[in-house]
C-alpha atoms as a PDB file:
ATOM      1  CA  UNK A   1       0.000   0.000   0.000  1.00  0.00           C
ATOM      2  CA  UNK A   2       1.406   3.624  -0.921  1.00  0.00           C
ATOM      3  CA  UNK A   3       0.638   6.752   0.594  1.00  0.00           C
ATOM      4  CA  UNK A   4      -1.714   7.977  -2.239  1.00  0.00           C
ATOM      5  CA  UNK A   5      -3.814   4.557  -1.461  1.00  0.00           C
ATOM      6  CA  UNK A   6      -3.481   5.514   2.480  1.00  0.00           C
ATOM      7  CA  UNK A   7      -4.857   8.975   1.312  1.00  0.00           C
ATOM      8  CA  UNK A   8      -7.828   7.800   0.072  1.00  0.00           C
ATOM      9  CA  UNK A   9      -8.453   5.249   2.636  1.00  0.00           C
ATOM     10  CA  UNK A  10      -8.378   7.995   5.166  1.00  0.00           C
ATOM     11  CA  UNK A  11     -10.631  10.380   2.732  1.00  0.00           C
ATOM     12  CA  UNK A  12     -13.165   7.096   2.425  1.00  0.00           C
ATOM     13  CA  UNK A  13     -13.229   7.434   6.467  1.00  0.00           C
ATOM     14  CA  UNK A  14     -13.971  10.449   6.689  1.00  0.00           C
ATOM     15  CA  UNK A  15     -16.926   9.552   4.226  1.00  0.00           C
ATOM     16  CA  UNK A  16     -15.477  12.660   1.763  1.00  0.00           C
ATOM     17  CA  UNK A  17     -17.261  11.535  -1.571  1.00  0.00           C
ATOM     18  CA  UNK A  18     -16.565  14.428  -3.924  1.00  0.00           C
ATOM     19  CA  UNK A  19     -12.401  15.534  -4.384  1.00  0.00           C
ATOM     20  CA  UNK A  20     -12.282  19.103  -6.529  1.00  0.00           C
ATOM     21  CA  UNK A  21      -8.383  19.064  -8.875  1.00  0.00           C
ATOM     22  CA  UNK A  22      -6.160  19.439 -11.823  1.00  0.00           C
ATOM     23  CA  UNK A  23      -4.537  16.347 -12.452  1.00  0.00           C
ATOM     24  CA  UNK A  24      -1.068  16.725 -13.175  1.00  0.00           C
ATOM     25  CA  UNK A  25       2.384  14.648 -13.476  1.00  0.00           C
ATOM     26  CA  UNK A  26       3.053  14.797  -9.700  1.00  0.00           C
ATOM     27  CA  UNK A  27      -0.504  13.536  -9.039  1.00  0.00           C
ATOM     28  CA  UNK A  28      -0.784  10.276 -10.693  1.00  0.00           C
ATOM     29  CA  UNK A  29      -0.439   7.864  -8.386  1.00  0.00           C
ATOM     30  CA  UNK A  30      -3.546   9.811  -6.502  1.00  0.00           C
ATOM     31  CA  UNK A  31      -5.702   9.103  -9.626  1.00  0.00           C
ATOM     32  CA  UNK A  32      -4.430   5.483  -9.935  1.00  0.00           C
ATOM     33  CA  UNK A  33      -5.908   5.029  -6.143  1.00  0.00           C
ATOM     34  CA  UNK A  34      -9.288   7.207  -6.855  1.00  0.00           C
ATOM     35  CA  UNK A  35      -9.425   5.005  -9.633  1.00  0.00           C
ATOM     36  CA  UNK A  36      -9.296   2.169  -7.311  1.00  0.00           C
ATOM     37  CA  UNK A  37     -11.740   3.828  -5.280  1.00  0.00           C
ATOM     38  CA  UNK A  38     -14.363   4.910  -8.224  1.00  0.00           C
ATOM     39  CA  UNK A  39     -17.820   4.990  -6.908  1.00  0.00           C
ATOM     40  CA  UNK A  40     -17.251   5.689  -3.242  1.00  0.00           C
ATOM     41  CA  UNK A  41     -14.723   8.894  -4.320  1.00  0.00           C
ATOM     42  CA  UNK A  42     -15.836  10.851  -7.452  1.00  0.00           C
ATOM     43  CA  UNK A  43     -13.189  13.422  -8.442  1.00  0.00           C
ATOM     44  CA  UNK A  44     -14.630  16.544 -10.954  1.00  0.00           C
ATOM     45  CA  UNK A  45     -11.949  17.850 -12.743  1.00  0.00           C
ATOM     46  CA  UNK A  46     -11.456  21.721 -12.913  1.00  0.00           C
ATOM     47  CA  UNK A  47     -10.100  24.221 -15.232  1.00  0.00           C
ATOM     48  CA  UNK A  48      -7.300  25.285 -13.000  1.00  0.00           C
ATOM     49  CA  UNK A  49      -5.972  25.031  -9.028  1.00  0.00           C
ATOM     50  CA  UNK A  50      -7.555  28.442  -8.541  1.00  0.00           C
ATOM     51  CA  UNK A  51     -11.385  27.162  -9.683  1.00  0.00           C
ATOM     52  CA  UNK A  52     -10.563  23.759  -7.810  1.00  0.00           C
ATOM     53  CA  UNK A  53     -10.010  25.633  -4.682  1.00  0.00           C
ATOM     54  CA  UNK A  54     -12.944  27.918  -5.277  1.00  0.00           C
ATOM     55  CA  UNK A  55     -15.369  24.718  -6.078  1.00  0.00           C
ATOM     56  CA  UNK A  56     -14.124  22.917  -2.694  1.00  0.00           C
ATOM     57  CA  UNK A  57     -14.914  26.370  -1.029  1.00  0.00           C
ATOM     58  CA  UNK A  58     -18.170  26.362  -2.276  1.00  0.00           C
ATOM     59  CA  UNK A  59     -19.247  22.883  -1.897  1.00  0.00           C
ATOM     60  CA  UNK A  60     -18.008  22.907   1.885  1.00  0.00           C
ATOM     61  CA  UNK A  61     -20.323  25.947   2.342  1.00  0.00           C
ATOM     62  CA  UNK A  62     -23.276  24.597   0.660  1.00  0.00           C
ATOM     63  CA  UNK A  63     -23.234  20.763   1.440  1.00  0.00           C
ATOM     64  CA  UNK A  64     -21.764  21.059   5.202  1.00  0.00           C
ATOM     65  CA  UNK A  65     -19.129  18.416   4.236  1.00  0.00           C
ATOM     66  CA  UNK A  66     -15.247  18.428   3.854  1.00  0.00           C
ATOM     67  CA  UNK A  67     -14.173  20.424   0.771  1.00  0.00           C
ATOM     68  CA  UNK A  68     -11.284  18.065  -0.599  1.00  0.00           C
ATOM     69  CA  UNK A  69      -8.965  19.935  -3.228  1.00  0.00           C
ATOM     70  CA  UNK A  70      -5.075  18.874  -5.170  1.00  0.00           C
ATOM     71  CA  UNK A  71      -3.329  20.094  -7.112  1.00  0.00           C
ATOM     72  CA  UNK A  72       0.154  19.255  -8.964  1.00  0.00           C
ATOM     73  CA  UNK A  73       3.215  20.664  -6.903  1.00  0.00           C
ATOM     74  CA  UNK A  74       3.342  23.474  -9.492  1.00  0.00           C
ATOM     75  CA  UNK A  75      -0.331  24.362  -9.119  1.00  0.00           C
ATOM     76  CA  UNK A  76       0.098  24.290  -5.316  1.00  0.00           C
ATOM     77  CA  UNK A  77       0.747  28.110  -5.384  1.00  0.00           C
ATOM     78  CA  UNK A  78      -2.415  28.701  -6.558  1.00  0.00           C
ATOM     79  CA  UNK A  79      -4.382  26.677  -4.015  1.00  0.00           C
ATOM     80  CA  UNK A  80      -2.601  27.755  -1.015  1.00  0.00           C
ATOM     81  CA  UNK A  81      -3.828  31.310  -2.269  1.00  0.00           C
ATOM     82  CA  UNK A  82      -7.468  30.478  -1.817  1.00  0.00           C
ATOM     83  CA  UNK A  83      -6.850  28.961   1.777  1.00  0.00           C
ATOM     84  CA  UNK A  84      -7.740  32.095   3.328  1.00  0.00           C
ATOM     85  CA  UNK A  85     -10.738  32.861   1.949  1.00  0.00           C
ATOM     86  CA  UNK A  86     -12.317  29.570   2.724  1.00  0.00           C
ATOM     87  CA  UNK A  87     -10.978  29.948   6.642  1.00  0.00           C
ATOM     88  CA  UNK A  88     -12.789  33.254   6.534  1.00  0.00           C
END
């Protein structure tokens, strides 16, 4: 078991079923294990980090449930940006 797979267990426990992200080349082993997990995990792909933020944002306000985003380590930037409007 690799640490994306332990990832997703742990998401699974916390019963997050929607991930907002960009997959990228530092990602893949993530999407091998969502893949593993399809149909308890659905991931919705977004334009960029900045939307995928903004979408977790949103769906944590609306649905009252963990807002899961990731990003590749490039798009990182981007994401860490929006932290502090969805802590606000």
């Amino acid at each position: 078991m690799n640490t994306a797979q332990v990832l997703v267990e742990m998401l699974k426990e916390y019963k997050v079923e929607h991930i907002f992200g960009v997959p990228g080349d530092t990602t893949m082993v993530l999407y091998d294990a969502l893949y593993q997990a399809r149909g308890e995990i659905k991931h919705i792909m977004a334009r960029d980090e900045r939307s995928a933020s903004f979408m977790a944002d949103a769906y944590a306000r609306l649905a009252y449930k963990p807002g899961i985003t990731e990003a590749p380590s490039g798009g990182a930037r981007e994401t860490a940006a929006n932290l502090s409007g969805a802590l606000a």
